[in-house]
N, C-alpha and C. Protein backbone atom coordinates (compact mmCIF):
# COMPACT_ATOMS: atom_id res chain seq x y z
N UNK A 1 0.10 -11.74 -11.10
CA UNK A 1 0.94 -11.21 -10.04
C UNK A 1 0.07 -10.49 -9.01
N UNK A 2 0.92 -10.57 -7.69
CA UNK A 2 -0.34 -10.03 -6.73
C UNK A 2 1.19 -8.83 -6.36
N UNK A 3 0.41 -7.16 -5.78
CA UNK A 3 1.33 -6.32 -5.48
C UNK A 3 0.96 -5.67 -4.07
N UNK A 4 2.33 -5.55 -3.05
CA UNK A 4 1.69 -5.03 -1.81
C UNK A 4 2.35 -3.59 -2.21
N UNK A 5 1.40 -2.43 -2.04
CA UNK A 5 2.06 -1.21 -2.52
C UNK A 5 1.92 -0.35 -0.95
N UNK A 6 2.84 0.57 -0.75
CA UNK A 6 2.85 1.39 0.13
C UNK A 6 2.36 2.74 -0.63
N UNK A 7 1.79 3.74 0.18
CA UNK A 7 1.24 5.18 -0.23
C UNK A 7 1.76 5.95 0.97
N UNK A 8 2.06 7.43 0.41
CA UNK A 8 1.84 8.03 1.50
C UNK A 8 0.55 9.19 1.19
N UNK A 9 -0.15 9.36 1.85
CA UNK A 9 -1.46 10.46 2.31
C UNK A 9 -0.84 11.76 2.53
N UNK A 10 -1.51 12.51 1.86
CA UNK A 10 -1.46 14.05 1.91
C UNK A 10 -1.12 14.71 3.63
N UNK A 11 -1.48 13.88 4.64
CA UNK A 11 -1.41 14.23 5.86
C UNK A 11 -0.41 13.50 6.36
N UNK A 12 0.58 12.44 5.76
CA UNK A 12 1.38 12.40 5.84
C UNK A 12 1.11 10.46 6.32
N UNK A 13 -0.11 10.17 6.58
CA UNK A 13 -0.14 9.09 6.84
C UNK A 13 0.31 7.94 5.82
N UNK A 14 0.68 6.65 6.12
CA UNK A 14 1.38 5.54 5.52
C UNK A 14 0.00 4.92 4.87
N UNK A 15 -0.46 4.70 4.02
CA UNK A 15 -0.98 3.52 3.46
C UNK A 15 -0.72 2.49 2.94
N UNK A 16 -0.90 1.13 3.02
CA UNK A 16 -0.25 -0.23 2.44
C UNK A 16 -2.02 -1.13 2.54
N UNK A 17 -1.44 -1.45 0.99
CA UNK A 17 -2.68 -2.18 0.94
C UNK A 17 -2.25 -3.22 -0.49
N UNK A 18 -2.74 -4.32 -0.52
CA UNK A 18 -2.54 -5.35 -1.48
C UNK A 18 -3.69 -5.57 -2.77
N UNK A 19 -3.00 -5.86 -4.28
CA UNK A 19 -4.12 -5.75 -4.91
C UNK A 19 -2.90 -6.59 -6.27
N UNK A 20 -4.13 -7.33 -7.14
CA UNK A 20 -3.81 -8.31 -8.35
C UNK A 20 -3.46 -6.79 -9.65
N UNK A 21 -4.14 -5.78 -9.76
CA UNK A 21 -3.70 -4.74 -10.64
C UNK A 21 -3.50 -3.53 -10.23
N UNK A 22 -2.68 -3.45 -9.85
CA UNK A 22 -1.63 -2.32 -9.70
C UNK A 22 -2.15 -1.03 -10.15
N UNK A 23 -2.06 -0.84 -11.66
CA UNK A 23 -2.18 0.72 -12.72
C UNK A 23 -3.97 1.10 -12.07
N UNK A 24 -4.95 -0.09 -11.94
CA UNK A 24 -6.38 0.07 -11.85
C UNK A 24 -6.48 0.66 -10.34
N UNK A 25 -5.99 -0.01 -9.26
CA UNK A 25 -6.19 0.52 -7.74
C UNK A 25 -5.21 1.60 -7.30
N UNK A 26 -4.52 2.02 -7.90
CA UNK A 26 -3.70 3.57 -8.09
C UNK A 26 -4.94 4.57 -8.08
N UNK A 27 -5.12 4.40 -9.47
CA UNK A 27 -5.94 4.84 -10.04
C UNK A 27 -7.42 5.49 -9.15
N UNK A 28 -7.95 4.31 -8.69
CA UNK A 28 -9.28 4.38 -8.07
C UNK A 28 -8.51 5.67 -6.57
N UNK A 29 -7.23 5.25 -6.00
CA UNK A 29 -6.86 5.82 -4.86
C UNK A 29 -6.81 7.54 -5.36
N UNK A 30 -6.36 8.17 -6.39
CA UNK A 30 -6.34 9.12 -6.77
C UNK A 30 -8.02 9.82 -7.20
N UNK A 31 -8.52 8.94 -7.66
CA UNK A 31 -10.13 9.83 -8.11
C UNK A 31 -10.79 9.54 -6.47
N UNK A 32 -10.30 8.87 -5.69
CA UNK A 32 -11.04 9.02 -4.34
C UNK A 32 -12.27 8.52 -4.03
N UNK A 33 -11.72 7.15 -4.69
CA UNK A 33 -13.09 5.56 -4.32
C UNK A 33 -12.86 5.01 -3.57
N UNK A 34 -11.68 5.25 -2.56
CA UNK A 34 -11.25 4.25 -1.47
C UNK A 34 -11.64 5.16 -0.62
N UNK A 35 -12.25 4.50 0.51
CA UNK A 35 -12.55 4.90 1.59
C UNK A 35 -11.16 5.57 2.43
N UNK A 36 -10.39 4.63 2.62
CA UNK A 36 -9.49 5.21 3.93
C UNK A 36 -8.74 6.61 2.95
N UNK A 37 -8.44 6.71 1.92
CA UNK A 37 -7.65 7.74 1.31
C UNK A 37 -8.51 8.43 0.35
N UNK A 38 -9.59 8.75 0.40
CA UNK A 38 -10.13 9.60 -0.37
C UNK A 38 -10.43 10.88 0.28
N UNK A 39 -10.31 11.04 1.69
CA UNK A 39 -10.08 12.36 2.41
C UNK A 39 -8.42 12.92 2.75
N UNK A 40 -7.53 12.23 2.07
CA UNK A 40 -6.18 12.69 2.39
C UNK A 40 -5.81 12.02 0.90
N UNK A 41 -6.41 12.88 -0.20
CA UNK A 41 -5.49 13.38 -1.69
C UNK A 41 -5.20 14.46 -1.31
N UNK A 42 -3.81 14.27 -2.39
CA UNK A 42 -3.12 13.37 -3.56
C UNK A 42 -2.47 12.28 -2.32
N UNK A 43 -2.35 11.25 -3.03
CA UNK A 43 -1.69 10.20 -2.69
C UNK A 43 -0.30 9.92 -3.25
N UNK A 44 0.47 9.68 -2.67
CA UNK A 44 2.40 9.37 -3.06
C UNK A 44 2.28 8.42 -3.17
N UNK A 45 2.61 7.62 -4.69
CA UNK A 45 3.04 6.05 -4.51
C UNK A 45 4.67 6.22 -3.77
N UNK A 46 4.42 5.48 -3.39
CA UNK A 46 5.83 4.94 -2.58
C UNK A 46 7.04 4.13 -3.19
N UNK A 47 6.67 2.65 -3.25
CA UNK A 47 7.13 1.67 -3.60
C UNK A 47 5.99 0.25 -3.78
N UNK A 48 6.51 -0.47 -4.02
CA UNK A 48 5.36 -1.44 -4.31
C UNK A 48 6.23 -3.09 -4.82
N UNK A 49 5.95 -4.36 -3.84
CA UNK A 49 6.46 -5.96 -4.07
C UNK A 49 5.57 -6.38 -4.32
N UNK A 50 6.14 -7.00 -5.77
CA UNK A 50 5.32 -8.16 -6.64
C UNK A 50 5.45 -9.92 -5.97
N UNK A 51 4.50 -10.19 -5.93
CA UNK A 51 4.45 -12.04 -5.51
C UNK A 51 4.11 -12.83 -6.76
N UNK A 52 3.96 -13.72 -6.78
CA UNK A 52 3.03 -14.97 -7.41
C UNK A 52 2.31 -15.68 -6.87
N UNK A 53 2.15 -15.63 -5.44
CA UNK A 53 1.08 -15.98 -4.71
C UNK A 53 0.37 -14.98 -3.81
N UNK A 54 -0.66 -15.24 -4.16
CA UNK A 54 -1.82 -14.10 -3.82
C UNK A 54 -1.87 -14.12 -1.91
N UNK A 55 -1.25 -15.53 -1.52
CA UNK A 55 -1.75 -15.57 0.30
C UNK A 55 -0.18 -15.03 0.20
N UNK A 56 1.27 -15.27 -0.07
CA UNK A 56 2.35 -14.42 0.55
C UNK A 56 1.98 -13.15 0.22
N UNK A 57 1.63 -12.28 -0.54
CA UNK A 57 0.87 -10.61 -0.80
C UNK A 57 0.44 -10.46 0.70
N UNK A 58 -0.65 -11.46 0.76
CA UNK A 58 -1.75 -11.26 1.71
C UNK A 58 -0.86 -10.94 2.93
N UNK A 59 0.07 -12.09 3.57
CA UNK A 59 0.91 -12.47 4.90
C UNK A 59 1.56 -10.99 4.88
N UNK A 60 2.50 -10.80 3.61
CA UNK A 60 3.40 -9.70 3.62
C UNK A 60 2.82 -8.35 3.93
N UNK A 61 1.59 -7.89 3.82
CA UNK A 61 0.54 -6.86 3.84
C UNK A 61 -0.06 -7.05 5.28
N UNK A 62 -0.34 -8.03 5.94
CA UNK A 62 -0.45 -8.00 7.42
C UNK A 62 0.72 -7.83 8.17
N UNK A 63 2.44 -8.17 8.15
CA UNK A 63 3.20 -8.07 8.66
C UNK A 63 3.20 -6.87 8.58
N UNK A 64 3.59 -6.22 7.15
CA UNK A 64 3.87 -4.67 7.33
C UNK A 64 2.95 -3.60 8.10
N UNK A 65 1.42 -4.08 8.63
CA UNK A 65 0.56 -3.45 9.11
C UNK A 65 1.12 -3.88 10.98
N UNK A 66 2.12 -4.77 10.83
CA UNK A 66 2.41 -5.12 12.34
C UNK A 66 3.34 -4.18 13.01
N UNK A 67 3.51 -3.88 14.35
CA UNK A 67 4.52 -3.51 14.88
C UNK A 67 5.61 -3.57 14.35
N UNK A 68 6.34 -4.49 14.35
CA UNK A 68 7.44 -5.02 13.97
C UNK A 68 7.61 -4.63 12.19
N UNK A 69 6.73 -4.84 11.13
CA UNK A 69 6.31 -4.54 10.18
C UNK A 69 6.56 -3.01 9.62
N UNK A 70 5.88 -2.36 10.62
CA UNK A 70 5.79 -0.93 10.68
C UNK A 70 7.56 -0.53 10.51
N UNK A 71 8.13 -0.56 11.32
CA UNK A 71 9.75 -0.37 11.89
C UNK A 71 10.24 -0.77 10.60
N UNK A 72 10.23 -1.85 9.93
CA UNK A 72 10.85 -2.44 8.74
C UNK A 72 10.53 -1.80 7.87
N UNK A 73 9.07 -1.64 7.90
CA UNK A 73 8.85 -0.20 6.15
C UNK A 73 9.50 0.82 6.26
N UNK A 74 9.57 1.41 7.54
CA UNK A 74 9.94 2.74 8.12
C UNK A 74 11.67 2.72 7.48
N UNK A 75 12.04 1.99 8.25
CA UNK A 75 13.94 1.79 7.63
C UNK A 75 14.36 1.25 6.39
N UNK A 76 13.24 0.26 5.60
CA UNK A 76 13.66 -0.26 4.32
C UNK A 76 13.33 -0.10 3.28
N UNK A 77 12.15 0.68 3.45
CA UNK A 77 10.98 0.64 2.25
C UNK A 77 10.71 2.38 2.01
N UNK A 78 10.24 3.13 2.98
CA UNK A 78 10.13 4.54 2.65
C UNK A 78 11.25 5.37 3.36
């Protein structure tokens, strides 16, 4: 399974990012191995959609980074 998960950042910013294990890239986001969120812990999981194909993850994870995308997480998702 591939998962697009949303975060929110200590500063309040949105993070969304796509990944095949879930419990492992949580994980790394909290001890502060990711670059974009390791200066804005603790991190909020949000919510998080499971696929079976690794390119719809991919598509669904660029839309939500879109304009249009953005507006839709905003009203449906957080």
């Amino acid at each position: 399974m591939w998962y697009v998960y949303i975060l929110r950042c200590s500063n309040g910013n949105i993070y969304t990012g796509c990944t095949n294990d879930l419990d492992k890239r949580l994980s790394k986001h909290q001890k502060g191995l990711v670059h974009f969120t390791k200066d804005k812990l603790p991190v909020e999981f949000i919510t998080y959609t499971a696929f079976t194909d690794k390119y719809k993850a991919f598509d669904f994870e660029k839309y939500l980074k879109s304009g249009s995308g953005i507006a839709f997480r905003n009203k449906r998702l957080i």
